[in-house]
Protein backbone atom coordinates (compact mmCIF):
# COMPACT_ATOMS: atom_id res chain seq x y z
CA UNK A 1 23.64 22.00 7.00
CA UNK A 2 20.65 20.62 6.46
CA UNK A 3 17.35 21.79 7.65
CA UNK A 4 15.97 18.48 8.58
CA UNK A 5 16.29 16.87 12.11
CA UNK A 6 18.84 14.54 10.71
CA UNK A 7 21.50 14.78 8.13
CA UNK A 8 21.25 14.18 4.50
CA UNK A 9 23.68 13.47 1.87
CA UNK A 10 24.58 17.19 0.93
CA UNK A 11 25.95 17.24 4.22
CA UNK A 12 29.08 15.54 3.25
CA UNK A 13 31.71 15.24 0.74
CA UNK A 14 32.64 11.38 -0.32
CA UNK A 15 35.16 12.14 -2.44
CA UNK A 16 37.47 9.13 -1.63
CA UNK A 17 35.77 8.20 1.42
CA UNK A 18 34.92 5.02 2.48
CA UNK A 19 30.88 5.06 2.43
CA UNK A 20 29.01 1.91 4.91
CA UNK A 21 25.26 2.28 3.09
CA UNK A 22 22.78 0.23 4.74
CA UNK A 23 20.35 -0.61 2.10
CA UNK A 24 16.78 -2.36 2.02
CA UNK A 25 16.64 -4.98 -1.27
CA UNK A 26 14.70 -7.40 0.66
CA UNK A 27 12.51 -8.63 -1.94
CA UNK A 28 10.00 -11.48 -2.86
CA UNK A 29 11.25 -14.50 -3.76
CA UNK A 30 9.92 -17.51 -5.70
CA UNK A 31 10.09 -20.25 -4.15
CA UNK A 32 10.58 -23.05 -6.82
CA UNK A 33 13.04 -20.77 -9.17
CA UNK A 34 14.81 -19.09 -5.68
CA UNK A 35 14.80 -15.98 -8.24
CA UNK A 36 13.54 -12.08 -7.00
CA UNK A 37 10.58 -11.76 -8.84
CA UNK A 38 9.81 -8.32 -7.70
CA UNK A 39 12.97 -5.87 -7.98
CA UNK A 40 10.92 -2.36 -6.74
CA UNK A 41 12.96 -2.01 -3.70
CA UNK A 42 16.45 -2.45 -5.66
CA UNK A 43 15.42 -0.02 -8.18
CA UNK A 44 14.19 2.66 -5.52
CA UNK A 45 18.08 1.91 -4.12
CA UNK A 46 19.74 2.83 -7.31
CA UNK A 47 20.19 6.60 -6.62
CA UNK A 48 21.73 6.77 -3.80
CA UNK A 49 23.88 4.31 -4.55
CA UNK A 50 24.84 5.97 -8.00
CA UNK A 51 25.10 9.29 -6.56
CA UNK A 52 27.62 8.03 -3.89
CA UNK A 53 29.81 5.99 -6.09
CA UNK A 54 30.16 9.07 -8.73
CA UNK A 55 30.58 11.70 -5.77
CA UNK A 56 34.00 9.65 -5.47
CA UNK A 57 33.25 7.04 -2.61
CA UNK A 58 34.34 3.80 -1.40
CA UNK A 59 31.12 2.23 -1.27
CA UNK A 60 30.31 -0.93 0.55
CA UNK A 61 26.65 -2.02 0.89
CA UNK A 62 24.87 -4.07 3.68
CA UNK A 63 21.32 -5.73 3.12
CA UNK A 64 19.01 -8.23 4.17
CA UNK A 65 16.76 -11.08 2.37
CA UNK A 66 14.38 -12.87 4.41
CA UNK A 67 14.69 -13.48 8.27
CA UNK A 68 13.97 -16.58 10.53
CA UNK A 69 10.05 -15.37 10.29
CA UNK A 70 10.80 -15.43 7.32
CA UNK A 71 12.51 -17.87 6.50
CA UNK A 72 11.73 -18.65 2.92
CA UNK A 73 13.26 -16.09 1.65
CA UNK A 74 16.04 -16.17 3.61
CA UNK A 75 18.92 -16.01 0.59
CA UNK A 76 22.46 -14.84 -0.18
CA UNK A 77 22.77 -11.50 -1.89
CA UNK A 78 24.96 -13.15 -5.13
CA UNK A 79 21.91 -12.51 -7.48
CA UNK A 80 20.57 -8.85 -5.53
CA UNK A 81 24.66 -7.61 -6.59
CA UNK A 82 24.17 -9.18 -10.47
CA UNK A 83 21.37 -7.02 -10.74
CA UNK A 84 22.78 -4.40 -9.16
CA UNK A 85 25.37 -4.51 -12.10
CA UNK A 86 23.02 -4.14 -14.67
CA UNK A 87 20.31 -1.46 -13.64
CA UNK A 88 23.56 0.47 -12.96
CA UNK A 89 25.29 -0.57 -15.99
CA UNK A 90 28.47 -0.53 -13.78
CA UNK A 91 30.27 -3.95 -11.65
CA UNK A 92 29.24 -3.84 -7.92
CA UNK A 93 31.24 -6.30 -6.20
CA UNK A 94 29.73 -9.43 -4.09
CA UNK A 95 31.62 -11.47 -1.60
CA UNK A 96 29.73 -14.05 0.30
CA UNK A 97 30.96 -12.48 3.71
CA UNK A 98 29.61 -9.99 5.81
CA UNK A 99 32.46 -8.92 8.52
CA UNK A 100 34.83 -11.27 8.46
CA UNK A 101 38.85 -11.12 7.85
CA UNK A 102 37.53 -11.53 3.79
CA UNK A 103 34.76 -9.25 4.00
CA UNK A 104 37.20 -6.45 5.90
CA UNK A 105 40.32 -7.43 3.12
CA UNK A 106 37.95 -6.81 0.06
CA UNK A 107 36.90 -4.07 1.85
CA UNK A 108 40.54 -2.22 2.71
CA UNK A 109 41.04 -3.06 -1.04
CA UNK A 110 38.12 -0.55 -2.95
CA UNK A 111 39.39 1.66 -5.14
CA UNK A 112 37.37 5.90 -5.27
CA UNK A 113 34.15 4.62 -7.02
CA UNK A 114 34.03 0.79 -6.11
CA UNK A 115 31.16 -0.27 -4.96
CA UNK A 116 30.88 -3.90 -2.60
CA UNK A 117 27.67 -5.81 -1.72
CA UNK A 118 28.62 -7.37 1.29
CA UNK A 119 26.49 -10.84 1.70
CA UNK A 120 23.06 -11.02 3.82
CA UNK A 121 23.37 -9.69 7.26
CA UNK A 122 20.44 -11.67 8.95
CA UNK A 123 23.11 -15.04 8.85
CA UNK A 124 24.59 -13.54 11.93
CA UNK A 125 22.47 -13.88 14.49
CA UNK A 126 22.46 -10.41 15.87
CA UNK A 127 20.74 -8.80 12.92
CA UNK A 128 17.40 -11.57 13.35
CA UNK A 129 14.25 -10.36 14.52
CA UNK A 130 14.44 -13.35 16.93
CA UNK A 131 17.30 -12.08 18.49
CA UNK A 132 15.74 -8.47 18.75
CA UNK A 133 12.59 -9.31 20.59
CA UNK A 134 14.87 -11.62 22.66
CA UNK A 135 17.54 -9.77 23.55
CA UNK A 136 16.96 -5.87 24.24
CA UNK A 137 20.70 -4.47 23.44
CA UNK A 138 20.23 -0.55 23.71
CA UNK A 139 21.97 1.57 20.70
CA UNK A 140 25.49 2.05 22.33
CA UNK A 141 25.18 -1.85 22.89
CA UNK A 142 24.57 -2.66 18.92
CA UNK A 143 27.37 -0.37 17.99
CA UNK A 144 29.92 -3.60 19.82
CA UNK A 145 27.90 -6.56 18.05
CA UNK A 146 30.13 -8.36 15.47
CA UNK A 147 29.45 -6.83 12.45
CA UNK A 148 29.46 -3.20 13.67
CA UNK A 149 32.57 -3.61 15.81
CA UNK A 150 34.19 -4.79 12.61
CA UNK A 151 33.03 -2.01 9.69
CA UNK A 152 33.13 0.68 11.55
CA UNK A 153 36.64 1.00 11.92
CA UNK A 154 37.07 0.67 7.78
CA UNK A 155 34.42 3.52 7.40
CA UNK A 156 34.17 7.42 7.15
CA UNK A 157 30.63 7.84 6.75
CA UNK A 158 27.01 5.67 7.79
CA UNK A 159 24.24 6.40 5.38
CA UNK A 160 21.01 4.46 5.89
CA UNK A 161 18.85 4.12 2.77
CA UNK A 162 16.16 1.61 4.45
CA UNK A 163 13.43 3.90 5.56
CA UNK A 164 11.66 0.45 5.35
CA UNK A 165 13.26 -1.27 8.22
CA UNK A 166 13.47 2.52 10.16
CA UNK A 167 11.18 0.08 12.77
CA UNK A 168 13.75 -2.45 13.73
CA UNK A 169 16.03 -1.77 16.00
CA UNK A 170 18.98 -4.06 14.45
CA UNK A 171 22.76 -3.59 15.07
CA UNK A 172 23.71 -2.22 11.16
CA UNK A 173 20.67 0.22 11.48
CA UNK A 174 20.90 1.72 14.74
CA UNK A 175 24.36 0.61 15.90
CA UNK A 176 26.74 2.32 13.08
CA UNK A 177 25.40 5.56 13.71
CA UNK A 178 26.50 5.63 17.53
CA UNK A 179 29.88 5.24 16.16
CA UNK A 180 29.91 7.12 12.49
CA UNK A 181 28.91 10.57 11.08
CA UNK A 182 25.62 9.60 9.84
CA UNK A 183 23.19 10.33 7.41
CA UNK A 184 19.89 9.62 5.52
CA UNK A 185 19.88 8.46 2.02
CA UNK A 186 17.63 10.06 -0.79
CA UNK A 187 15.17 7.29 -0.67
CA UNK A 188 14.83 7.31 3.47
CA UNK A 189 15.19 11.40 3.01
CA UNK A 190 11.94 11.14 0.60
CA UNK A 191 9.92 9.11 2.26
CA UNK A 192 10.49 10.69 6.25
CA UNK A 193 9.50 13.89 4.50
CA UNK A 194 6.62 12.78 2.97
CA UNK A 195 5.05 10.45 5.51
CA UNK A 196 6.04 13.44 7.66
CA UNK A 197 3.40 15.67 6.12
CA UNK A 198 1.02 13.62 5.29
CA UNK A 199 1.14 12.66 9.45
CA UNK A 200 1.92 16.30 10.39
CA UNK A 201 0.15 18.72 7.91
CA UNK A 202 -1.81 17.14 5.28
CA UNK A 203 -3.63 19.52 2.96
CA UNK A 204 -7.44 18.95 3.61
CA UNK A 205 -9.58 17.34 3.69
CA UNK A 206 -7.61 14.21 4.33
CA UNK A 207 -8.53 10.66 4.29
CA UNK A 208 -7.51 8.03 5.43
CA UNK A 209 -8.73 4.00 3.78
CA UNK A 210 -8.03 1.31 6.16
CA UNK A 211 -8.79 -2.04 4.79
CA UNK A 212 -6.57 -5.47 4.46
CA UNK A 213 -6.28 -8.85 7.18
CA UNK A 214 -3.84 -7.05 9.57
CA UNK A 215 -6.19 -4.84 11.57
CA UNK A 216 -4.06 -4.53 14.41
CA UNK A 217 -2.18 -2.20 11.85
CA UNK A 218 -5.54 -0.33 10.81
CA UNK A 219 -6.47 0.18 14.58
CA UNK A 220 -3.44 1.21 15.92
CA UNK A 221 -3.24 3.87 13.10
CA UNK A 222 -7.35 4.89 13.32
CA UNK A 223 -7.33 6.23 17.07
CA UNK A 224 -4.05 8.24 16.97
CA UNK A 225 -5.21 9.56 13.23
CA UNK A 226 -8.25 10.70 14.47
CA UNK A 227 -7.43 11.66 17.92
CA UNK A 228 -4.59 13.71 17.06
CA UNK A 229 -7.03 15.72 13.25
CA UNK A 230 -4.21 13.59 10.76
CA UNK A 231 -7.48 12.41 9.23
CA UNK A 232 -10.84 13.79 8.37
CA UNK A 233 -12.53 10.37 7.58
CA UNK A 234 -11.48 6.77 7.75
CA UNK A 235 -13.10 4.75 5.33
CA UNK A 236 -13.07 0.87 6.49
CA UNK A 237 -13.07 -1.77 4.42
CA UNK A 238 -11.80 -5.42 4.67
CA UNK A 239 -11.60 -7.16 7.92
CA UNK A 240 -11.77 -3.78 9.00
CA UNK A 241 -14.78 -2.66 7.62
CA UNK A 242 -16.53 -5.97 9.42
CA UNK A 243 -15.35 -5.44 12.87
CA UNK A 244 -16.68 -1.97 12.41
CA UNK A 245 -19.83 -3.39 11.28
CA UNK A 246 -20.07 -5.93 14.36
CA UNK A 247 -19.22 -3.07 17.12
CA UNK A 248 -22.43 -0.83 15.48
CA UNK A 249 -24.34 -3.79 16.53
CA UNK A 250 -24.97 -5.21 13.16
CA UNK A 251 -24.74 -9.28 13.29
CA UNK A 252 -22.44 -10.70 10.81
CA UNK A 253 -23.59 -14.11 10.72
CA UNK A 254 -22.12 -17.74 12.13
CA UNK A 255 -19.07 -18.13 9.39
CA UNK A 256 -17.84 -14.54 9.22
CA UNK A 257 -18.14 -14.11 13.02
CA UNK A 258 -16.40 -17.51 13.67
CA UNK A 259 -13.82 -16.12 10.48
CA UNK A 260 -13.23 -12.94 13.35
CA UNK A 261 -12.86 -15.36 16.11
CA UNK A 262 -10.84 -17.44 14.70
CA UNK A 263 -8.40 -15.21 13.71
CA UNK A 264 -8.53 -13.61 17.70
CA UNK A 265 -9.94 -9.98 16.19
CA UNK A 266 -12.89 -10.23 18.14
CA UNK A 267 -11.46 -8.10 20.75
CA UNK A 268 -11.13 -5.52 18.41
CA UNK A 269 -14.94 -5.31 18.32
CA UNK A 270 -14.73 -3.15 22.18
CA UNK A 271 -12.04 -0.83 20.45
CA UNK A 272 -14.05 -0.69 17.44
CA UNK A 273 -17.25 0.65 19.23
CA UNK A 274 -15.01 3.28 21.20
CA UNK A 275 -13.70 4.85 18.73
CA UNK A 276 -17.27 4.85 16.77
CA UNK A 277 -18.44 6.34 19.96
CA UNK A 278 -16.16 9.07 19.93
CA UNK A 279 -15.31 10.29 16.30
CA UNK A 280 -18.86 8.99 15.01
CA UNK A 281 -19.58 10.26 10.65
CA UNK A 282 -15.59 10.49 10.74
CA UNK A 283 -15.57 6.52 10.55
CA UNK A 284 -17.48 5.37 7.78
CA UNK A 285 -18.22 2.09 7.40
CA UNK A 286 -19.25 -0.48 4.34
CA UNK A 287 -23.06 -0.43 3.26
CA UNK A 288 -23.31 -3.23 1.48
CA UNK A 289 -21.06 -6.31 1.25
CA UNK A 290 -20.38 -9.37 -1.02
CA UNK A 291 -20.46 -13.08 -1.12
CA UNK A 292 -19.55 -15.62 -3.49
CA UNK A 293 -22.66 -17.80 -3.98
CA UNK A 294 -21.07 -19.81 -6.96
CA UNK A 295 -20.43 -16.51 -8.59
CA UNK A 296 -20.53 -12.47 -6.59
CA UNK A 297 -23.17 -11.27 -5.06
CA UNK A 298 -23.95 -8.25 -3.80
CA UNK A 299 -26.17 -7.55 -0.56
CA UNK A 300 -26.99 -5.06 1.64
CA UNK A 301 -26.13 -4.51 5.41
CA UNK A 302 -29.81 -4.78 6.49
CA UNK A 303 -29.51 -8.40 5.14
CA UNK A 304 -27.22 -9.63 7.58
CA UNK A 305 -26.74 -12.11 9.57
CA UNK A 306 -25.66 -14.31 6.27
CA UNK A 307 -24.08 -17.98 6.72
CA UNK A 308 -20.80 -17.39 4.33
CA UNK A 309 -17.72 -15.40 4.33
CA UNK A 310 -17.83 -11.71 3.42
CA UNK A 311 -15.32 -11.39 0.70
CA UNK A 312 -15.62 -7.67 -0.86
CA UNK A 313 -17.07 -4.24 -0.41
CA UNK A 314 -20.92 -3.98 -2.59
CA UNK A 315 -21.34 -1.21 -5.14
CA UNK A 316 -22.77 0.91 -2.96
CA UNK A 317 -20.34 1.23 -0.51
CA UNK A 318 -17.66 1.78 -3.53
CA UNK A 319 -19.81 4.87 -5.03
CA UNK A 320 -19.80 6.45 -1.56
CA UNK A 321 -16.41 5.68 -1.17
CA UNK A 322 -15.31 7.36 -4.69
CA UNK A 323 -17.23 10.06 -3.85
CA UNK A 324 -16.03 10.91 -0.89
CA UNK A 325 -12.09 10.86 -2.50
CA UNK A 326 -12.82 12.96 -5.38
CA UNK A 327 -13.24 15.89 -2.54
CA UNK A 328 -10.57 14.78 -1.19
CA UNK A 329 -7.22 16.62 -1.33
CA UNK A 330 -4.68 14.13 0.71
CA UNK A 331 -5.23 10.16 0.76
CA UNK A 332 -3.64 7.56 2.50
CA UNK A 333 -3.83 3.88 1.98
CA UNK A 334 -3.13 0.65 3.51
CA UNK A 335 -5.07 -2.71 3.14
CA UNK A 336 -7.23 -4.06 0.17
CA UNK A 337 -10.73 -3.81 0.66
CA UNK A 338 -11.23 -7.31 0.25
CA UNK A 339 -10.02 -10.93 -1.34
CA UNK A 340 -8.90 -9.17 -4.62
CA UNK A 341 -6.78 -12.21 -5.58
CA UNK A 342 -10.12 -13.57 -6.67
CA UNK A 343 -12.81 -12.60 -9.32
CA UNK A 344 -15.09 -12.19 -6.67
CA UNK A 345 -14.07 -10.30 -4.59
CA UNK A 346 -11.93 -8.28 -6.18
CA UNK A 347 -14.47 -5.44 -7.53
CA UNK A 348 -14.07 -3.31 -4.24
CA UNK A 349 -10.12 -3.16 -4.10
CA UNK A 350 -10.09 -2.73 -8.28
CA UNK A 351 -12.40 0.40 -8.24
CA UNK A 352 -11.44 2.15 -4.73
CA UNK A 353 -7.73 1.60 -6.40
CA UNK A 354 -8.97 3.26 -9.83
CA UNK A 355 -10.92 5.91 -7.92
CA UNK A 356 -8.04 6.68 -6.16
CA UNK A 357 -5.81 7.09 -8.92
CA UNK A 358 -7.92 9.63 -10.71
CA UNK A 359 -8.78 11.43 -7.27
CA UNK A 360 -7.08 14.93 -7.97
CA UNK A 361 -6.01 14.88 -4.26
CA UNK A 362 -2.55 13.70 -3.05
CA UNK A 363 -2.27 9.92 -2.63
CA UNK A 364 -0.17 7.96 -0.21
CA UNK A 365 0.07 4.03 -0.79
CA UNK A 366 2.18 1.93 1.32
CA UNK A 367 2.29 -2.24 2.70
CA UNK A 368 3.37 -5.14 0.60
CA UNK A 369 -0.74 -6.48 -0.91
CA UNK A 370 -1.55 -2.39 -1.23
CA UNK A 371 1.13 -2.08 -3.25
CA UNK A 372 0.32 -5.78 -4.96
CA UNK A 373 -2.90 -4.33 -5.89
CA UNK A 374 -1.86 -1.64 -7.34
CA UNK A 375 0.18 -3.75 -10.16
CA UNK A 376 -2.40 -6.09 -10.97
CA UNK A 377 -4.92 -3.22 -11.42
CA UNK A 378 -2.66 -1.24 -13.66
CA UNK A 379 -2.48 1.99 -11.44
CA UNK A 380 0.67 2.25 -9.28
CA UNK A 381 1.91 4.87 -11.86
CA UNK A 382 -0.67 6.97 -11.34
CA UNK A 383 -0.59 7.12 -7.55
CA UNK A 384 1.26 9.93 -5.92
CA UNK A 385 3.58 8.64 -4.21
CA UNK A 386 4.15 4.19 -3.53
CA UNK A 387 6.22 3.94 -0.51
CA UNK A 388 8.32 1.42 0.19
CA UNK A 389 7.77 0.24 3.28
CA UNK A 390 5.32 -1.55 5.43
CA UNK A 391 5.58 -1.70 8.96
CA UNK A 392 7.76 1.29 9.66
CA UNK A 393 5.16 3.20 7.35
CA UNK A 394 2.31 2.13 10.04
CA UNK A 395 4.30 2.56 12.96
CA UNK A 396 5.38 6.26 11.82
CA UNK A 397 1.57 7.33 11.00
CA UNK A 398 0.93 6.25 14.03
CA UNK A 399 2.87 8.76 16.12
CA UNK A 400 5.29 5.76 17.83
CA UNK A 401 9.16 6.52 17.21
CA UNK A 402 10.86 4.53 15.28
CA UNK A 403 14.77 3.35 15.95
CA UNK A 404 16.47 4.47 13.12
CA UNK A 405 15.36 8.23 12.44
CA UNK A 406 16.13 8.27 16.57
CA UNK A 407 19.12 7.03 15.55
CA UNK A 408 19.85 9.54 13.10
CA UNK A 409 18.85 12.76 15.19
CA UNK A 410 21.18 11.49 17.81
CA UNK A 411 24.35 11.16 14.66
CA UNK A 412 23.33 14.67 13.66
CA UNK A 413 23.11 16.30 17.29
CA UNK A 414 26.82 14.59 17.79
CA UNK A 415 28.61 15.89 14.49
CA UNK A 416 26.95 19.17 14.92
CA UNK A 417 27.90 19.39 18.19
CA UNK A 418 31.05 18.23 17.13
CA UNK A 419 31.49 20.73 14.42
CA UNK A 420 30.52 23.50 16.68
């Protein structure tokens, strides 16, 4: 049995048992071409899925692409099954049904080693994030919505693979295993274990670099990482960074101030100067900044208030910055550390992203434009470990519990029980 609080995969046989995997492929999409122009999340899939369909199962696979907030990427699964196919140079099945009386025949009809993508399960309106923060169904409630209350009864076996939708509490995440045996897949085994220590018992010292637009995600991470030792120092940079700036009583200026506003972060400035009150040197905060005067320039903090948007960490900040990571012997990251889509401002994200990579400490990188960054600068290899998910990944460092590893302690407390 395994020693984790939820079961794994070496916990069962599948040896001609019918296997429900809940996957996550959700991945970008153009939107001239409708093609997946980013297949990460399908190739961090593929082991699970090929170690289940050679251990002998009846596979049948459940997905998402897109959502209503999402909605331009809302797309069938057709092309996520062709290429499926090929990375595991083996057919997986598609039928353009997710629970219905063609979706349940194909299903009754796999053969030991089949495997079926079933089609996208946010068309029914139960699996929608609209629907979710709408209607509160508890756990025993998703296990009788439409699709659960019509797989279940084909299946042997629940194994979630998407530890990057572990935050949404959605009928085929939560609801199967109130109704299955249930277990984690290698992917969602990896990356609970690894957030788990970084979030638990990093090896110090530990930082943390908080950066990116979404600072609701960077503040709701700082106080409980600090509060609570996960982190030794946060380094802020992006929108971050600024609001940090602004609480210390440093004027911005009119346009990056209105920018803050604007956006409704300006409340963040009160929960900014708390936590600067209480963890003080811990939070370190930029030292110089850029602008893009027709070209980057560089200027220092004592220079503010300026009259133009703050687009980048300065070189100063990004020595102190590297230095303080090359002591450092666990790293997390989440934001850029500032508009690195441009060639102005994207010396800060480019060399804390370099630094990073040749830091001999242990480096965490997680959320969709981290990630981003890490392609276009060339160094997503050389990070030490690139998780998958986004939201779940913030909401886990940031001690809140998310639905589907609940869901998965309560699976393994009822088969063990069971089995006792």
């Amino acid at each position: 049995m395994s020693s984790m609080d939820i079961l794994t995969l070496d916990d069962f046989d599948f040896e001609d048992k019918t296997v429900i995997l809940r996957v996550d492929i959700n991945s970008p999409i153009d939107p001239q071409t409708r093609r997946i122009v980013d297949d990460n999340r399908i190739l961090r899939s593929l082991p699970t899925i090929r170690e289940l369909s050679d251990g002998g199962a009846r596979l049948v696979m459940l997905a998402h692409q897109g959502d209503t907030l999402d909605y331009q990427n809302l797309a069938p699964l057709e092309q996520h099954a062709s290429m499926l196919s090929r990375l595991l140079d083996r057919p997986v099945a598609y039928i353009d049904d997710v629970a219905g009386p063609a979706a349940r025949e194909r299903v009754r009809r796999l053969k030991r080693g089949e495997m079926l993508l079933l089609d996208n399960v946010r068309f029914h309106t139960e699996e929608v994030s609209t629907f979710r923060n709408y209607v509160k169904l508890s756990p025993k409630e998703m296990a009788k919505t439409y699709i659960v209350r019509n797989l279940a009864p084909l299946g042997d076996l629940y194994v979630c693979d998407a530890f990057a939708a572990a935050h949404r509490a959605a009928p085929t995440l939560v609801g199967f295993p109130e109704v299955l045996p249930a277990a984690g897949g290698r992917l969602f085994v990896e990356e609970y274990g690894i957030l788990k220590r970084v979030r638990d018992n990093p090896e110090r010292p530990c930082v943390f670099v908080l950066g990116g637009a979404k600072i609701s995600d960077a503040f709701g991470m700082m106080g409980k990482v600090l509060a609570d030792g996960t982190a030794d120092r946060v380094l802020t940079t992006g929108l971050t960074g600024l609001v940090m700036l602004w609480a210390a009583g440093i004027e911005l200026g009119r346009v990056p101030e209105a920018y803050l506003r604007d956006r409704g972060l300006e409340p963040f400035v009160a929960q900014a100067a708390s936590l600067l009150q209480k963890y003080g040197e811990r939070i370190v905060y930029p030292e110089d900044l850029a602008i893009d005067d027709g070209g980057r320039r560089e200027i220092p903090v004592s220079a503010l208030p300026v009259e133009t948007e703050l687009i980048d960490i300065g070189s100063r900040t990004i020595a102190h910055y590297a230095s303080i990571l090359q002591e450092a012997r666990t790293i997390f990251v989440n934001g850029p550390a500032g508009v690195y889509e441009t060639k102005a401002g994207s010396l800060g994200t480019e060399s804390l992203w370099k630094a990073i990579a040749e830091a001999p400490g242990y480096s965490v990188i997680g959320g969709g434009d981290t990630v981003a960054a890490a392609r276009r600068f060339g160094v997503v290899d050389q990070m030490s470990y690139v998780s998958t998910a986004g939201g779940a990944l913030i909401q886990f460092l940031s001690g809140q519990k998310l639905p589907v590893i609940e869901a998965l302690r309560r699976a393994k407390q009822r088969y063990t029980g069971a089995s006792a």
